[in-house]
C-alpha atoms as a PDB file:
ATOM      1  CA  UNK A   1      30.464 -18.722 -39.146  1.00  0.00           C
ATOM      2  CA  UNK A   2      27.226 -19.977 -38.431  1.00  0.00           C
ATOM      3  CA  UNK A   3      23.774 -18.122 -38.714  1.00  0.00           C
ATOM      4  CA  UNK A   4      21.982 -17.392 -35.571  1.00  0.00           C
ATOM      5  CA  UNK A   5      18.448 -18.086 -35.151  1.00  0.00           C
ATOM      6  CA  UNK A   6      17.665 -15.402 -32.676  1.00  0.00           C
ATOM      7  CA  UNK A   7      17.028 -12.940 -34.827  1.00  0.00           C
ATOM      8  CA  UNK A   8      15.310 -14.953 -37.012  1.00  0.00           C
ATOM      9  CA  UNK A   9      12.993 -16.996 -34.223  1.00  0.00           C
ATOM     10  CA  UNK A  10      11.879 -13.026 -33.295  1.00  0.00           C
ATOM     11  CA  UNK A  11      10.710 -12.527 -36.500  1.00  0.00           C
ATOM     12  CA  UNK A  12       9.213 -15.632 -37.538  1.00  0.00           C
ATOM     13  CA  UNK A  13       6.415 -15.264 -35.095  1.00  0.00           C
ATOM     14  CA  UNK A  14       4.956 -12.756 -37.110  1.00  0.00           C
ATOM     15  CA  UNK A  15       4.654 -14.509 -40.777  1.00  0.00           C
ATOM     16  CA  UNK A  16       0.873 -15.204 -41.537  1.00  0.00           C
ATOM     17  CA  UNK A  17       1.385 -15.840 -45.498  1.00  0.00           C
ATOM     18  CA  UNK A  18       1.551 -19.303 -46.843  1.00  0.00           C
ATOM     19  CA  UNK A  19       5.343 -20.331 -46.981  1.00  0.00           C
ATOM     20  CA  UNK A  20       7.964 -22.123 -49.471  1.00  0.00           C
ATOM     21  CA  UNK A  21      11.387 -23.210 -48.133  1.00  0.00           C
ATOM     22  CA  UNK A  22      13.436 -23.613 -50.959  1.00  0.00           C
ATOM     23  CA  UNK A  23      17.049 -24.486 -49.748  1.00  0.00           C
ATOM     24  CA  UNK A  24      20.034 -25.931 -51.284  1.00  0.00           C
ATOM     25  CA  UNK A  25      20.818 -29.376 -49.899  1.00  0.00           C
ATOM     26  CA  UNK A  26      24.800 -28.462 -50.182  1.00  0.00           C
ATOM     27  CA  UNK A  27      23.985 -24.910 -48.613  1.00  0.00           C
ATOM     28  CA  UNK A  28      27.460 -23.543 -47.059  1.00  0.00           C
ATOM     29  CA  UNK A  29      25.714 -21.941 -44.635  1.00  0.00           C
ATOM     30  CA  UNK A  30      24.091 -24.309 -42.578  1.00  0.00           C
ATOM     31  CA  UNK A  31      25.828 -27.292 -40.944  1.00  0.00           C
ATOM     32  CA  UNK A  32      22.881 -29.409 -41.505  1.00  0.00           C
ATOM     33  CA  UNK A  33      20.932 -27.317 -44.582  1.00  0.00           C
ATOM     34  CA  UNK A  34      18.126 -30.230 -44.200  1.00  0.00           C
ATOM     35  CA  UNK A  35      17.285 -30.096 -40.862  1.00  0.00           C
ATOM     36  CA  UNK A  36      17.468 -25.503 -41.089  1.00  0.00           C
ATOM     37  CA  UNK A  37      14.520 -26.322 -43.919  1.00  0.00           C
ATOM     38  CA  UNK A  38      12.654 -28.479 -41.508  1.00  0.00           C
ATOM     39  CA  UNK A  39      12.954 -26.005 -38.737  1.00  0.00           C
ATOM     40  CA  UNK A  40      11.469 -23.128 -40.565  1.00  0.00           C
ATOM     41  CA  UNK A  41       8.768 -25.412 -42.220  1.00  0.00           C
ATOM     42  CA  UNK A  42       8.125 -26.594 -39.214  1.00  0.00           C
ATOM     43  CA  UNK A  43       8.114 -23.193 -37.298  1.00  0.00           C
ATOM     44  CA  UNK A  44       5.559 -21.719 -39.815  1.00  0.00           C
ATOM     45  CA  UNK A  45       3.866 -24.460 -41.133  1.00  0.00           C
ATOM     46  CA  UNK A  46       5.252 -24.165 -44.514  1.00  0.00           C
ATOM     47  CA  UNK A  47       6.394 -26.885 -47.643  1.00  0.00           C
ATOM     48  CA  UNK A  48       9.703 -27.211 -48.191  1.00  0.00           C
ATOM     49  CA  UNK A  49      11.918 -27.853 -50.817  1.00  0.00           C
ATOM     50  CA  UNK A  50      15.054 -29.472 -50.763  1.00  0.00           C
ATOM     51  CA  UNK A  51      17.285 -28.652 -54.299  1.00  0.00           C
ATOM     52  CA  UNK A  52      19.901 -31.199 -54.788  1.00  0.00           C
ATOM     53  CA  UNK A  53      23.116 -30.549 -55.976  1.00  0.00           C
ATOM     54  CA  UNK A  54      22.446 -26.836 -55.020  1.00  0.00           C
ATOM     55  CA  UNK A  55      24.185 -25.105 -52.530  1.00  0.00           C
ATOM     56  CA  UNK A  56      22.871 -21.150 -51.254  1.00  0.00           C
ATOM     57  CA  UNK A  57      21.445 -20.410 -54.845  1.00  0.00           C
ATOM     58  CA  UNK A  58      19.177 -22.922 -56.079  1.00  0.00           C
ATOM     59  CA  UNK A  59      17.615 -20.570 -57.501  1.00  0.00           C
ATOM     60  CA  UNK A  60      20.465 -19.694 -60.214  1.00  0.00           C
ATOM     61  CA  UNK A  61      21.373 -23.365 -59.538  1.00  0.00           C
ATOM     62  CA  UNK A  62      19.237 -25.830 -60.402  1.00  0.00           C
ATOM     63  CA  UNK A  63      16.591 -23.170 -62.004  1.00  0.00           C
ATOM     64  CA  UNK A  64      14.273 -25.879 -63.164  1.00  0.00           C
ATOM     65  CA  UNK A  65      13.790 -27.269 -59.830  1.00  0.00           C
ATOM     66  CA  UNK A  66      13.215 -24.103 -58.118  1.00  0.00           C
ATOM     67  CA  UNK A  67      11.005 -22.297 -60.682  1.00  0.00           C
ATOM     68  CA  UNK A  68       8.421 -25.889 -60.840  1.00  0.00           C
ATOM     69  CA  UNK A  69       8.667 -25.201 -56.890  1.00  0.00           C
ATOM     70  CA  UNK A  70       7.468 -21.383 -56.932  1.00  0.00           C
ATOM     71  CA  UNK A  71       4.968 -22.351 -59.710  1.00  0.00           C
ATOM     72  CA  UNK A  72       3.191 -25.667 -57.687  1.00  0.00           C
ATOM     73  CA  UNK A  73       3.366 -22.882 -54.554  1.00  0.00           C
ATOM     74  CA  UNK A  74       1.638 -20.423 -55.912  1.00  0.00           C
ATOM     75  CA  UNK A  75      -0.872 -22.317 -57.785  1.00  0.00           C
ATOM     76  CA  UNK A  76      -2.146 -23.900 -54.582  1.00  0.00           C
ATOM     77  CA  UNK A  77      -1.715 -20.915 -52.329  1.00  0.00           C
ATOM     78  CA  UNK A  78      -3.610 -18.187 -54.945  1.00  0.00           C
ATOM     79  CA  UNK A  79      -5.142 -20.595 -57.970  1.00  0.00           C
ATOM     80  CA  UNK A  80      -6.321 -18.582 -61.209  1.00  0.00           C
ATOM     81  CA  UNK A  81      -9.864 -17.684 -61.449  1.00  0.00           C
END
């Protein structure tokens, strides 16, 4: 079963925070994990990041990956003083 994107298109209008996409290029989820990265990039003006060889937990994944991600992020979005 596919995800929806009603419930998530109501929602999404209301993000104001800088936003990181980081998604699983082999996500199980999504039928095209790639283009459901662009979308919500796209939809709130956000980087993404695509983890290869990942699929819905590139986080536990491919660690390395994701935590340089999260680190680049957030030193652009909130540098140290």
């Amino acid at each position: 079963r596919q995800t929806d994107h009603d419930p998530a298109e109501a929602a999404l209008v209301g993000v104001t925070a800088p936003v990181l996409v980081i998604m699983g290029d082999r996500d199980p989820d999504f039928k095209d994990p790639a283009a459901e990265a662009r979308w919500i990039g796209e939809t709130l003006n956000g980087e993404v990041v695509m983890v290869a060889d990942a699929g819905h937990y590139p986080q536990s994944q491919q660690p390395n990956i994701t935590s340089s991600a999260v680190l680049g992020f957030l030193e652009k979005v909130a540098p140290r003083a």
